[in-house]
N, C-alpha and C. Protein backbone atom coordinates (compact mmCIF):
# COMPACT_ATOMS: atom_id res chain seq x y z
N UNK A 1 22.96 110.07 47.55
CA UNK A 1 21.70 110.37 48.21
C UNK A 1 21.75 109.85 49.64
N UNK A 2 21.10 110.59 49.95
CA UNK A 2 21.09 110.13 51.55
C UNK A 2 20.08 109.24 52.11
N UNK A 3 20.51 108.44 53.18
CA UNK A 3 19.41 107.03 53.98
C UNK A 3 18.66 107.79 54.44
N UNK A 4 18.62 108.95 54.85
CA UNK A 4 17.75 109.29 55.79
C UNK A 4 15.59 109.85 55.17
N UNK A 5 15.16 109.36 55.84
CA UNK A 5 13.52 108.89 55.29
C UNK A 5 12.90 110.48 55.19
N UNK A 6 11.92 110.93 54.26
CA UNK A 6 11.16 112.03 54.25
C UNK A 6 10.87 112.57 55.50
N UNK A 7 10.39 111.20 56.54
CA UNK A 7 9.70 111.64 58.07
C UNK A 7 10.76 111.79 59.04
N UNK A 8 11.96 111.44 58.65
CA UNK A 8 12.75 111.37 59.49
C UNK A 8 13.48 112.73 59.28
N UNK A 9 13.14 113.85 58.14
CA UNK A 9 14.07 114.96 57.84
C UNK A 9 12.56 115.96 58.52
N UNK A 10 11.85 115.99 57.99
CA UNK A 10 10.28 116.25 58.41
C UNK A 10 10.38 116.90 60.51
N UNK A 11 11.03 114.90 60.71
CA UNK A 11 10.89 115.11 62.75
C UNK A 11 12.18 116.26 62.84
N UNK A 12 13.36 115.94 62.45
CA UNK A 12 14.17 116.83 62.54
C UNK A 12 13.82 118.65 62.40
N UNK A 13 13.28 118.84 61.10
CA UNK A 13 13.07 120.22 60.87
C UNK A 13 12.57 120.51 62.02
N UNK A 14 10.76 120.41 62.25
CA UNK A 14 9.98 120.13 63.73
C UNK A 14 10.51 120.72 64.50
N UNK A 15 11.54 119.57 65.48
CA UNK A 15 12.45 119.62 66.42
C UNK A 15 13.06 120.41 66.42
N UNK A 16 14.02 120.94 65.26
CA UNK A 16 14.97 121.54 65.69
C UNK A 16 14.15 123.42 65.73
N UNK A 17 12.71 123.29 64.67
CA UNK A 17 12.37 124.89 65.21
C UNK A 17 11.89 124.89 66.43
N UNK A 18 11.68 123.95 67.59
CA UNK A 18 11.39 124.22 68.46
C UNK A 18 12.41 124.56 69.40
N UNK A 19 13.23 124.06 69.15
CA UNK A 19 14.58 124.27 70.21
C UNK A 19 14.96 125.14 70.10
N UNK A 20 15.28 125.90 68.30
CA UNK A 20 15.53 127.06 68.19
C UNK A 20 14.48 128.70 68.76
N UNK A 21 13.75 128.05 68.68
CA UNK A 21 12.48 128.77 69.14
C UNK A 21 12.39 128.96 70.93
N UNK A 22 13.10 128.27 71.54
CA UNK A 22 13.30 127.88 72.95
C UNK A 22 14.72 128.84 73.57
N UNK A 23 15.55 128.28 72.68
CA UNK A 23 16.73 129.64 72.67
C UNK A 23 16.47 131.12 72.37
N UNK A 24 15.84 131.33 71.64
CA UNK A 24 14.98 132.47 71.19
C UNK A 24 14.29 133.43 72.68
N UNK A 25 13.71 132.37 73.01
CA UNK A 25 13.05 133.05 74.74
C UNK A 25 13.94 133.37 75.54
N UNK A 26 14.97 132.74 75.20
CA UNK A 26 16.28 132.22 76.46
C UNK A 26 17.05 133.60 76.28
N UNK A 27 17.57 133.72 75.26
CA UNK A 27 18.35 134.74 74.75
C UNK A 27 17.09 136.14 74.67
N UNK A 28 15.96 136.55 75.32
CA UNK A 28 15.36 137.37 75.03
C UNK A 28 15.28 137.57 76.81
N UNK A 29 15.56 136.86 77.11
CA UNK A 29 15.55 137.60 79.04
C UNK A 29 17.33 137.45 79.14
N UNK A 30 17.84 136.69 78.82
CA UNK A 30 19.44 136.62 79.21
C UNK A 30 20.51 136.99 78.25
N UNK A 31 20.50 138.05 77.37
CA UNK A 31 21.09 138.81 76.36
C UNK A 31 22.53 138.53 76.38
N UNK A 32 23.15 137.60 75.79
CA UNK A 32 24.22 137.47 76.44
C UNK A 32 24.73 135.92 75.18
N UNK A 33 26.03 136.33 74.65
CA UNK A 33 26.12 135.04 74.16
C UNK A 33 26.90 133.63 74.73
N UNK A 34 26.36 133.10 74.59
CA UNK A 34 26.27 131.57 75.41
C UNK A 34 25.84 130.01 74.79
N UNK A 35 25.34 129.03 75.97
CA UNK A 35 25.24 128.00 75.45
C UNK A 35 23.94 128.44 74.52
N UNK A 36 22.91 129.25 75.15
CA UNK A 36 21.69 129.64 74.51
C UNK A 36 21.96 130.38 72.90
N UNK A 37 23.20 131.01 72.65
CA UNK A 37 23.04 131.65 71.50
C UNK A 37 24.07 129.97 70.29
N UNK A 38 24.24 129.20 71.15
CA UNK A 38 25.10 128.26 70.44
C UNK A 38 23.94 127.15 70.05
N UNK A 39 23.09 126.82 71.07
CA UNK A 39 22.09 126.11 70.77
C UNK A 39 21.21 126.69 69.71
N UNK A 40 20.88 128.32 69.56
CA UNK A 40 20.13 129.05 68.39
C UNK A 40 20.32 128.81 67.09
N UNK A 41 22.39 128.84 67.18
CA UNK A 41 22.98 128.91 65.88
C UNK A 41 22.85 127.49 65.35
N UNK A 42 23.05 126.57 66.38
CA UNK A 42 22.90 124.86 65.57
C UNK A 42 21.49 124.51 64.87
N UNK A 43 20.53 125.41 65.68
CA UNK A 43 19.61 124.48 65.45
C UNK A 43 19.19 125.43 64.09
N UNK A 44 18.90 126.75 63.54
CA UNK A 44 18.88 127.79 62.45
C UNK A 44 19.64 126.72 61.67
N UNK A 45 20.63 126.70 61.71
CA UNK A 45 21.39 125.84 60.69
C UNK A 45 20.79 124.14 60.34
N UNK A 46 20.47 123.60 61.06
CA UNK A 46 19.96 122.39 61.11
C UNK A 46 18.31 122.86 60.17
N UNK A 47 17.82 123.72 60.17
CA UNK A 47 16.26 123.52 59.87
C UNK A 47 16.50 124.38 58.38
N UNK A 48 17.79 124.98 58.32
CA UNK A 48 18.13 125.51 57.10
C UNK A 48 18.43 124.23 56.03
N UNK A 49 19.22 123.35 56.78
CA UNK A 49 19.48 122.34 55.63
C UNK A 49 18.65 121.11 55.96
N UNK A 50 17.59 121.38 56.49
CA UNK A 50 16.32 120.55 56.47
C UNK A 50 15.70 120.87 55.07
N UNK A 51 15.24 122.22 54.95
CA UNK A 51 14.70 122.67 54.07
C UNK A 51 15.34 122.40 52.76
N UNK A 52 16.40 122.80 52.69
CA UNK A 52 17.25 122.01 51.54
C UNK A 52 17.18 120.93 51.05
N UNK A 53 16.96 119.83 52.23
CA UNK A 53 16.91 118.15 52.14
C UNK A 53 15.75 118.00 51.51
N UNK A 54 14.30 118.87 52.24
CA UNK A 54 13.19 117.96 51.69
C UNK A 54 12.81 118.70 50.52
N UNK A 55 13.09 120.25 50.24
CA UNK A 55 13.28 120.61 48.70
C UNK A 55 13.28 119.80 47.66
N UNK A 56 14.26 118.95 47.88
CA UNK A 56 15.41 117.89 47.46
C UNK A 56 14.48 116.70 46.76
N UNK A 57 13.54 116.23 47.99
CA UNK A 57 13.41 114.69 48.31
C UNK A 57 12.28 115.03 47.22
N UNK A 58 10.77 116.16 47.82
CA UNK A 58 9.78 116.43 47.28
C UNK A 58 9.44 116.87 45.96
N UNK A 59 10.93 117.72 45.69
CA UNK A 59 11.04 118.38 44.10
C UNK A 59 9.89 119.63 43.89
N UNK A 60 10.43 120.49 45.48
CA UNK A 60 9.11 121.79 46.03
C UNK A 60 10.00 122.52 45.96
N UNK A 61 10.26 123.52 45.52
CA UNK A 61 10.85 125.12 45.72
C UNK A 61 10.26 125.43 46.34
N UNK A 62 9.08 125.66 47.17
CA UNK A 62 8.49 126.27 48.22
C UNK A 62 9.38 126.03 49.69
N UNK A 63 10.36 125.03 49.55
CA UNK A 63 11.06 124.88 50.99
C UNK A 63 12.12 125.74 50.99
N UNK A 64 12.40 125.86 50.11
CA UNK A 64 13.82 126.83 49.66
C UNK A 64 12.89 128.57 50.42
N UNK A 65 12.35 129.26 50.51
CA UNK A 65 12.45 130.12 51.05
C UNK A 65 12.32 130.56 52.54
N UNK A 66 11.98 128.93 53.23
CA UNK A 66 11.97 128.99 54.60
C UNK A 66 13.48 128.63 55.22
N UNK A 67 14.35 128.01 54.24
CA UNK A 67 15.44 127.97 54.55
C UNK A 67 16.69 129.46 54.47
N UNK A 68 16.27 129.70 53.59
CA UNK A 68 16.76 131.14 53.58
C UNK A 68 16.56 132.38 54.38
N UNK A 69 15.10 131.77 55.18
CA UNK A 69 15.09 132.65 56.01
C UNK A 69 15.58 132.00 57.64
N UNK A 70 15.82 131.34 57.88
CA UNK A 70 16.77 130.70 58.70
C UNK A 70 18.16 131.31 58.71
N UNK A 71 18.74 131.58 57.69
CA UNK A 71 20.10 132.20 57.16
C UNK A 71 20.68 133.18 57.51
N UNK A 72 19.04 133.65 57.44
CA UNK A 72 19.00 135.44 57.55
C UNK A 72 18.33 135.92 58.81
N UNK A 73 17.66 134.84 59.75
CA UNK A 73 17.57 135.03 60.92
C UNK A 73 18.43 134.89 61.98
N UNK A 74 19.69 133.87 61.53
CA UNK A 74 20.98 133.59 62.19
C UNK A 74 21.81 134.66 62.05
N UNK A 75 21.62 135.29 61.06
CA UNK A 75 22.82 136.89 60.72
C UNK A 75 22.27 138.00 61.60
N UNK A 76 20.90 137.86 61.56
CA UNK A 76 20.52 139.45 62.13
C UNK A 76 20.61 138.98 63.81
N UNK A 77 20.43 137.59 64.30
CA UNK A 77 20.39 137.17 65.72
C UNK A 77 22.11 137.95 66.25
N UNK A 78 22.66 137.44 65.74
CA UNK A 78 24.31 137.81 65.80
C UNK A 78 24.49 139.32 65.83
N UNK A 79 24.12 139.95 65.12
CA UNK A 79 24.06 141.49 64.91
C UNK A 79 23.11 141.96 66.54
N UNK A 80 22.26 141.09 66.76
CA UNK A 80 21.53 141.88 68.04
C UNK A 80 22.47 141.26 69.00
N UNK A 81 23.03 140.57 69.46
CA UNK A 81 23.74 140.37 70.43
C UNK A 81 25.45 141.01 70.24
N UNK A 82 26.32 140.93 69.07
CA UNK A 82 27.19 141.47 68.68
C UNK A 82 27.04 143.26 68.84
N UNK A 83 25.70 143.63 68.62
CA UNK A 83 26.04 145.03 68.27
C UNK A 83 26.10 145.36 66.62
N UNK A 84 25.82 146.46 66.48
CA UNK A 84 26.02 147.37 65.20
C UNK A 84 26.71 148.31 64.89
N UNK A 85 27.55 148.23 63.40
CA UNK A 85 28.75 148.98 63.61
C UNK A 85 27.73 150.22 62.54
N UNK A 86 28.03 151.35 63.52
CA UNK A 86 27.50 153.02 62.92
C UNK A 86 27.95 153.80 62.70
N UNK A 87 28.70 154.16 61.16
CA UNK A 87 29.73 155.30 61.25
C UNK A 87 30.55 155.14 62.40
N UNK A 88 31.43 154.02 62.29
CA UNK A 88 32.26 153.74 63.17
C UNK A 88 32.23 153.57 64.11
N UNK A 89 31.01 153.50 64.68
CA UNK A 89 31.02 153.25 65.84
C UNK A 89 29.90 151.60 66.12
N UNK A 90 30.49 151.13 67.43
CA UNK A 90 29.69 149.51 67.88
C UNK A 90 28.66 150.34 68.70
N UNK A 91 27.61 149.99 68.17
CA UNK A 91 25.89 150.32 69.26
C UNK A 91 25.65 148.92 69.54
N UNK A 92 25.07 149.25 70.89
CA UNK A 92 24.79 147.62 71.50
C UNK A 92 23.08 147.97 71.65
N UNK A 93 22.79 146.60 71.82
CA UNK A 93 21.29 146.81 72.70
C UNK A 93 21.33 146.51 73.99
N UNK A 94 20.68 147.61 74.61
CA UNK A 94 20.61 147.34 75.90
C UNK A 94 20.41 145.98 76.44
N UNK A 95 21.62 145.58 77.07
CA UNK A 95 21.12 144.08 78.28
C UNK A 95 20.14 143.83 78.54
N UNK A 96 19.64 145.41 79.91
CA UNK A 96 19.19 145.46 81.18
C UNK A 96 17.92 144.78 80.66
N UNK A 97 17.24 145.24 79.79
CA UNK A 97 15.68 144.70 79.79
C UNK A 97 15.66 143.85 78.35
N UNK A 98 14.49 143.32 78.59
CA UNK A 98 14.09 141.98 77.87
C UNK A 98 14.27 142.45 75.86
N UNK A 99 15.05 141.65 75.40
CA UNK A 99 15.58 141.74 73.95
C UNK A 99 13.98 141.60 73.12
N UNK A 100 13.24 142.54 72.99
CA UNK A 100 12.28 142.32 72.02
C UNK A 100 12.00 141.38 71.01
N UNK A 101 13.53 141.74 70.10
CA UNK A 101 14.17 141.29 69.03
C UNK A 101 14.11 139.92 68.87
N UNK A 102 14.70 138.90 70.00
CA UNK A 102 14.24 137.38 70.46
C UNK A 102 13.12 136.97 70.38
N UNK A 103 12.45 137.93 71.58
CA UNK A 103 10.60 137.87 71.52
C UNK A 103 10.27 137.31 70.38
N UNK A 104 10.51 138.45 69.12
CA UNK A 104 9.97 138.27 68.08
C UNK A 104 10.06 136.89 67.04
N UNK A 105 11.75 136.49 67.18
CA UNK A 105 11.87 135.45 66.69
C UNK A 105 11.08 134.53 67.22
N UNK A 106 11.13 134.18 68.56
CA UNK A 106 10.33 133.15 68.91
C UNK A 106 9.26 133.06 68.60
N UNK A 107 8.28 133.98 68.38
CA UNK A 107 6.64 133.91 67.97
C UNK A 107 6.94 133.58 66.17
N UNK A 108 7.84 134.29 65.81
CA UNK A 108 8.22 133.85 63.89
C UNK A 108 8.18 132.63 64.03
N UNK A 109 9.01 131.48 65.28
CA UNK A 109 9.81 130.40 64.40
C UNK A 109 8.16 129.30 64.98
N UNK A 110 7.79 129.60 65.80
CA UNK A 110 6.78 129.02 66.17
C UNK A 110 5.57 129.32 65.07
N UNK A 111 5.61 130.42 64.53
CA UNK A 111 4.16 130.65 63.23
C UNK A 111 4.98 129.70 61.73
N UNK A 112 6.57 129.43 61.99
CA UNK A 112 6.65 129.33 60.82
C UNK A 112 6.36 127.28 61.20
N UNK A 113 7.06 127.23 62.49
CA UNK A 113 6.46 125.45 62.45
C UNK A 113 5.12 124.85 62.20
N UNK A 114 3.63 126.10 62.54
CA UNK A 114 2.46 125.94 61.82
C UNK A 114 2.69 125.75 60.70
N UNK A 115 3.49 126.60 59.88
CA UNK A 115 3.33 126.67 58.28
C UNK A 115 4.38 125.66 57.50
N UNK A 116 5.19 125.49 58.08
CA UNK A 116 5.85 124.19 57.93
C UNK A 116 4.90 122.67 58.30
N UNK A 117 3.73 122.67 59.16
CA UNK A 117 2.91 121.59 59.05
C UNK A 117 2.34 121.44 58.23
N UNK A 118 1.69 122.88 57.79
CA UNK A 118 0.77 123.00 56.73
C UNK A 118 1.32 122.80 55.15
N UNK A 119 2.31 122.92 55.08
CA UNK A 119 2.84 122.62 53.59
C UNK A 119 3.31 121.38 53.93
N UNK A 120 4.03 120.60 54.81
CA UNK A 120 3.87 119.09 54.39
C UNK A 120 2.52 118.30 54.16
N UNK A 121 1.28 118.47 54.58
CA UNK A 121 0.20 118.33 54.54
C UNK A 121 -1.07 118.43 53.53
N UNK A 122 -1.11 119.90 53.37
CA UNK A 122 -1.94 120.58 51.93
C UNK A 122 -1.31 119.64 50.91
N UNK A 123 -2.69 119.81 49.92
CA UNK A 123 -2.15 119.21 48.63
C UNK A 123 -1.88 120.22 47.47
N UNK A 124 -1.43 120.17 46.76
CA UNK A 124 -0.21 121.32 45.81
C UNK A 124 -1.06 121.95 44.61
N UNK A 125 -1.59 120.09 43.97
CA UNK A 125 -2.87 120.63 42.95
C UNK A 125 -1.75 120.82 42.22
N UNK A 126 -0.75 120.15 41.80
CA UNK A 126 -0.07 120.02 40.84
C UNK A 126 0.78 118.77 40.45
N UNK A 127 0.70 118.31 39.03
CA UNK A 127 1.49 117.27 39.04
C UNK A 127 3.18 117.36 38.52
N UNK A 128 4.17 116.91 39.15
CA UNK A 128 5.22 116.93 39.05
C UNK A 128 6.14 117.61 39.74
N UNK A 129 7.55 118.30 39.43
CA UNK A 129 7.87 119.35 40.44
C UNK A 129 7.48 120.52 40.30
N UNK A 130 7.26 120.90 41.81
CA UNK A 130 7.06 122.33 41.83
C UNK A 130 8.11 122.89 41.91
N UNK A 131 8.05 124.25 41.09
CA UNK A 131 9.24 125.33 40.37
C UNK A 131 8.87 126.42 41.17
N UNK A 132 10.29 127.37 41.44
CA UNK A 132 9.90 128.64 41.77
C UNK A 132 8.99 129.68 40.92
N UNK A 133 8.73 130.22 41.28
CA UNK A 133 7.84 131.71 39.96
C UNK A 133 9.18 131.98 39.35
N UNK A 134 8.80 132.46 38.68
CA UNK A 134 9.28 133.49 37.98
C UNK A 134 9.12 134.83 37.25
N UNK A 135 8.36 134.86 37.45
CA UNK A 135 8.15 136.70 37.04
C UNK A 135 6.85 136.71 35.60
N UNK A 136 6.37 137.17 35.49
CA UNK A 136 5.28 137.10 34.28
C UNK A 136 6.08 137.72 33.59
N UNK A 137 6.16 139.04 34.01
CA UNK A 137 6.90 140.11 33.06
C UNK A 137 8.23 139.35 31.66
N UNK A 138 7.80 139.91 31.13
CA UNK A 138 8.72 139.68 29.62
C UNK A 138 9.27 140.22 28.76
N UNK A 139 10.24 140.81 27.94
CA UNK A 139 10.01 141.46 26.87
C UNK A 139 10.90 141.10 25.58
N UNK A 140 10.74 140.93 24.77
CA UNK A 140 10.95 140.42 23.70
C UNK A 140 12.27 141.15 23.38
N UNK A 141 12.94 140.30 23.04
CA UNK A 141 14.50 140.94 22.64
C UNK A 141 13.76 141.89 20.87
N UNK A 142 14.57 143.09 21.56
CA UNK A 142 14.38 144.32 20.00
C UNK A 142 13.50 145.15 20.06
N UNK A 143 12.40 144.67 21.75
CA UNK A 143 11.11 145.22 22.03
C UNK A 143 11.90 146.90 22.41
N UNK A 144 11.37 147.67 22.12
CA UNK A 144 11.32 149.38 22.62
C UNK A 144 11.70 149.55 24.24
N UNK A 145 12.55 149.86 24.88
CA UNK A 145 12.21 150.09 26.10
C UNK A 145 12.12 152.08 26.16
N UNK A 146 11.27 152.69 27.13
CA UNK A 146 11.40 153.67 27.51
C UNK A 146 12.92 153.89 27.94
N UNK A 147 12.93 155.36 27.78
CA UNK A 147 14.38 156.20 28.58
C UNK A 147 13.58 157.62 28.30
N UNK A 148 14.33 157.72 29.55
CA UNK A 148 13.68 159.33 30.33
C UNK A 148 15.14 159.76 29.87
N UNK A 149 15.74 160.98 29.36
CA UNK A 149 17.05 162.00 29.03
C UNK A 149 16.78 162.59 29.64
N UNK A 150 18.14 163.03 30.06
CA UNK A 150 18.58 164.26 31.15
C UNK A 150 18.46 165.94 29.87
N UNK A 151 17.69 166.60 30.84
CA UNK A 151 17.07 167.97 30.06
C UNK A 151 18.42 168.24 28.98
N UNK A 152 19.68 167.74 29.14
CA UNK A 152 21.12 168.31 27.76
C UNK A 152 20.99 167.73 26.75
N UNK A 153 20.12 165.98 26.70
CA UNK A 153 20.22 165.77 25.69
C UNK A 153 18.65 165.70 25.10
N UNK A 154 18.57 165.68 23.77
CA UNK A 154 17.53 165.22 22.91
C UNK A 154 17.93 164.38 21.94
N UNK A 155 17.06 163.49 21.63
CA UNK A 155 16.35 163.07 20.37
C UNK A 155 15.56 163.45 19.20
N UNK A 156 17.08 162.72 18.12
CA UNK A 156 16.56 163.35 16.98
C UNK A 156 15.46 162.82 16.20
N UNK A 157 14.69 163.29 14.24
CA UNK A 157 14.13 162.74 14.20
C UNK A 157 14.26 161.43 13.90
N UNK A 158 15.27 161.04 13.85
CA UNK A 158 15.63 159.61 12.94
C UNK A 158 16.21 158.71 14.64
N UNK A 159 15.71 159.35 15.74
CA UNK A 159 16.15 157.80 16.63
C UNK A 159 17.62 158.08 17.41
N UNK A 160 18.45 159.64 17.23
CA UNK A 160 20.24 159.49 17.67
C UNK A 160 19.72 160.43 18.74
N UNK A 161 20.42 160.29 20.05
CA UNK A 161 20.45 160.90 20.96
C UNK A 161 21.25 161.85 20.74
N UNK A 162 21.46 163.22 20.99
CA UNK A 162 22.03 164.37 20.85
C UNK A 162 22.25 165.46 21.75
N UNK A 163 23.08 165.95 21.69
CA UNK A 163 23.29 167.21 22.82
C UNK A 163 22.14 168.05 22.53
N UNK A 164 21.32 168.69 22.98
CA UNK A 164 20.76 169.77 23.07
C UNK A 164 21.53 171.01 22.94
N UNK A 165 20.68 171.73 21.98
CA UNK A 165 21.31 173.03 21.29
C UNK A 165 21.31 173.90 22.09
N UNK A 166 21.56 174.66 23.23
CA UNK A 166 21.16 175.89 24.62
C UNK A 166 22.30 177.10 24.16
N UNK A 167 21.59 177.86 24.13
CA UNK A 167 22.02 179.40 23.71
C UNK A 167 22.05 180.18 24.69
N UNK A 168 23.37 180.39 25.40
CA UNK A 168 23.45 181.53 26.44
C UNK A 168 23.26 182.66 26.11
């Protein structure tokens, strides 16, 4: 286990969405990879295994999906500056004018450091760890499921799927 304190993984996360959030602007007027897309990638990664840590500490599955989206905001960041491969071919985004795409992150990583205040904060209204969902849905092993057949076959009366009888 690690020395490091709840508040001290807490200042880190914080911190590092702001910086990442700062690169975000940076890389949305100066399209271009650099110290700005290196500072993006450290700090995505840093608030990814923040989330992991205090998952960890708190015994919340609720941190686990802000980390994942860190993951997946570092893949698609790369793809807008890298380009997209299209039926063989690399499409870029235009340089010349301002990367939307950034824009956007930056207003995400900044709504998500609100919501990252707000869940260290709120109270849960539950005692012990919190678990991911899992699905209501159920069905009992032996339970019936539907099947739709393709118009060749039928069902007989006793339950056997069968070719359909068709008379040219």
């Amino acid at each position: 286990m690690s020395d490091l304190t709840e508040n001290e993984v807490l200042d880190r996360l914080k911190s590092s969405l702001k910086e990442a959030g700062q690169a975000a602007v940076t890389l949305s007027l100066l399209t271009r990879i650099g110290p700005a897309y290196t500072k993006l990638r450290e700090h995505l990664l840093l608030v990814e295994g923040c989330c992991r840590q205090i998952a960890a500490m708190r015994d919340d599955a609720r941190w686990y999906p802000l980390g994942m989206l860190m993951a997946e905001a570092h893949k698609r960041s790369g793809n807008w500056l890298r380009g997209f491969k299209f039926q063989g071919k690399r499409i870029y985004i235009n340089g010349q004018s301002r990367n939307q795409n950034f824009t956007l992150l930056a207003q995400n990583l900044a709504f998500m450091l609100v919501g990252v205040e707000k869940l260290q904060h709120d109270k849960t209204g539950v005692r012990g760890p919190i678990l991911p969902d899992v699905g209501t849905e159920h069905r009992a092993v032996g339970a019936p499921v539907p099947v739709s057949l393709p118009d060749h076959l039928k069902v007989s009366a006793g339950g056997v799927i069968l070719p359909s009888e068709t008379r040219h």
